[in-house]
C-alpha atoms as a PDB file:
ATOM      1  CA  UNK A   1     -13.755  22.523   7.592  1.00  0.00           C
ATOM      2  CA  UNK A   2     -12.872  25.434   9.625  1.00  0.00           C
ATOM      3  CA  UNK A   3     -14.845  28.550  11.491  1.00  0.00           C
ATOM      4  CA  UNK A   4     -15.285  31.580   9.521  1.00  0.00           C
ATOM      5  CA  UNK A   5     -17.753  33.863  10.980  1.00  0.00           C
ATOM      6  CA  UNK A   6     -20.399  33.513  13.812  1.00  0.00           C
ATOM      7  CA  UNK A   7     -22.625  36.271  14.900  1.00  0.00           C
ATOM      8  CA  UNK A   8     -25.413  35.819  17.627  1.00  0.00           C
ATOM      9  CA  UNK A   9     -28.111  37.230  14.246  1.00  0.00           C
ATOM     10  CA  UNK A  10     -29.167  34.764  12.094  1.00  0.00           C
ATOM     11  CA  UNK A  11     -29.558  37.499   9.050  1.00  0.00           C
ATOM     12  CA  UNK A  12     -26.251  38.363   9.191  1.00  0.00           C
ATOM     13  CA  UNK A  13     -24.377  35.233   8.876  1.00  0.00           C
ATOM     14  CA  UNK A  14     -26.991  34.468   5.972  1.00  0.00           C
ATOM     15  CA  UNK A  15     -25.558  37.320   4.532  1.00  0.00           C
ATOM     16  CA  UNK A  16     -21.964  36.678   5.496  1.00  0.00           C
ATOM     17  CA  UNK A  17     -22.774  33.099   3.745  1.00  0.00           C
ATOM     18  CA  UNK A  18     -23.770  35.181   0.845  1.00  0.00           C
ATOM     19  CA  UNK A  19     -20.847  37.056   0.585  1.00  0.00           C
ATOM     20  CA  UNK A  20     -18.406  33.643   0.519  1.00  0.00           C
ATOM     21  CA  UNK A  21     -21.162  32.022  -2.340  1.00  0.00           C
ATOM     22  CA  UNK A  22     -20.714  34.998  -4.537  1.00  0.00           C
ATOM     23  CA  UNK A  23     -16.577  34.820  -4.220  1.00  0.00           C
ATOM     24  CA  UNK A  24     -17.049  31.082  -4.833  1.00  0.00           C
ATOM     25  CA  UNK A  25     -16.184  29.800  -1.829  1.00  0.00           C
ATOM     26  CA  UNK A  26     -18.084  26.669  -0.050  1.00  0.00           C
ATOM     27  CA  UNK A  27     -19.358  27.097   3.144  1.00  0.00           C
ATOM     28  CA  UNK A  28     -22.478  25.636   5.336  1.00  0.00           C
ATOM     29  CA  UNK A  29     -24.329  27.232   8.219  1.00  0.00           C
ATOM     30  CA  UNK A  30     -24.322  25.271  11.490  1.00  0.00           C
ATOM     31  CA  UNK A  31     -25.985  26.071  14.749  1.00  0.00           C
ATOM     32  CA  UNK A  32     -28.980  27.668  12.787  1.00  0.00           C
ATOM     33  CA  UNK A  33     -31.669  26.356  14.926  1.00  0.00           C
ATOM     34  CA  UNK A  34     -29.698  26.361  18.038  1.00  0.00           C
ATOM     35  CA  UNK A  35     -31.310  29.229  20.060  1.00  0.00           C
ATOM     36  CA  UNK A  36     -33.684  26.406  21.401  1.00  0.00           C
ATOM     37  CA  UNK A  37     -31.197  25.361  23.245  1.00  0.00           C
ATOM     38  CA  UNK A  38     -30.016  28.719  25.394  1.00  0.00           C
ATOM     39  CA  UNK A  39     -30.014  27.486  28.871  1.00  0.00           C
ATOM     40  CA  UNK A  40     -28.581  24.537  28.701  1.00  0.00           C
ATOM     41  CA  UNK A  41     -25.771  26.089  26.623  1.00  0.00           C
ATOM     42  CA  UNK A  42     -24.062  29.169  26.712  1.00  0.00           C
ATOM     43  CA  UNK A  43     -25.163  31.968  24.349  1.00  0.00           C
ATOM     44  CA  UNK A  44     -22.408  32.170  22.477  1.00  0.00           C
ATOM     45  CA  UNK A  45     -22.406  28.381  21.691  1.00  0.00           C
ATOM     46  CA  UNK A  46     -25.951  28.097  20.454  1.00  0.00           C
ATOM     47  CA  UNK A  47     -24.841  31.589  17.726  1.00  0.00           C
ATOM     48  CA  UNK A  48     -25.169  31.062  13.648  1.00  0.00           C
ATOM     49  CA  UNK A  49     -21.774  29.872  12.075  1.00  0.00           C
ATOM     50  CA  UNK A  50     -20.247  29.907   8.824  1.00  0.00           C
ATOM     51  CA  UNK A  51     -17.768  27.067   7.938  1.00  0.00           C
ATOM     52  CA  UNK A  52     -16.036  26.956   4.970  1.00  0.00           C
ATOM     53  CA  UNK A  53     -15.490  23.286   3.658  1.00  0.00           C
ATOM     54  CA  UNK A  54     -11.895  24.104   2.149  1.00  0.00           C
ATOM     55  CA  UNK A  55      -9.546  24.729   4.811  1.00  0.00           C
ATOM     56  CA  UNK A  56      -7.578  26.441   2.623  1.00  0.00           C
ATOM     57  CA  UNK A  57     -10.109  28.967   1.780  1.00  0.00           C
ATOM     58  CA  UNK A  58     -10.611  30.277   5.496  1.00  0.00           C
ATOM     59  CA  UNK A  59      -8.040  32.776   5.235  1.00  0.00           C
ATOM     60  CA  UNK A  60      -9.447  34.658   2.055  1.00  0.00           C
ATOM     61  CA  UNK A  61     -13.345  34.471   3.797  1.00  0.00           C
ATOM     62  CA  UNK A  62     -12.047  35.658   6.713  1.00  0.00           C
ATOM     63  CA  UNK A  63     -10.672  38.932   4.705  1.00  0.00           C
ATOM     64  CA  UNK A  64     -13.467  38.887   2.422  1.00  0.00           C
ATOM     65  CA  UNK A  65     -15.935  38.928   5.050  1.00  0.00           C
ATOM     66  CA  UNK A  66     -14.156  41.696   6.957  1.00  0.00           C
ATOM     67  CA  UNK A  67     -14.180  43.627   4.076  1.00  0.00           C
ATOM     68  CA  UNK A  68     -17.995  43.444   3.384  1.00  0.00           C
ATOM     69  CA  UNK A  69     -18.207  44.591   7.077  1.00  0.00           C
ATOM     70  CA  UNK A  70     -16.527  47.459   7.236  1.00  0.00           C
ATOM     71  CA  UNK A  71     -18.090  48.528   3.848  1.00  0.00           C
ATOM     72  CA  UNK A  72     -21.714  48.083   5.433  1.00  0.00           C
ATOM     73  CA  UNK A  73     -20.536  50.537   8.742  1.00  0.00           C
END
């Protein structure tokens, strides 16, 4: 499994998640709960992730998902 997107909102990596699910690639969300534990960790450790379970796959979801983005700006 390998990091393909984290963002410190929890909306948009469910919608980043959405994006891989609808080009058929498997991923899970980690860290989704983690905000709880801001203090203890840094910020940026506790954020949303997307991992997709194929390593192979992280290259396209990387490009897919930085497509989606610059459609939505």
């Amino acid at each position: 499994m390998k990091l393909a997107y984290t963002h410190p909102n929890g909306i948009v990596v469910a919608q980043a998640r959405s994006v891989l699910e609808l080009a058929g690639i498997d991923s899970v969300l980690r860290n989704e709960f983690a905000s709880g534990a801001i203090g203890e960790l840094a910020p940026i450790d506790a954020w949303p992730e997307v991992w997709v379970v194929r390593d192979r796959d992280c290259e396209t979801a990387i490009r897919l998902l930085k497509e989606a983005q610059k459609t939505v700006n």
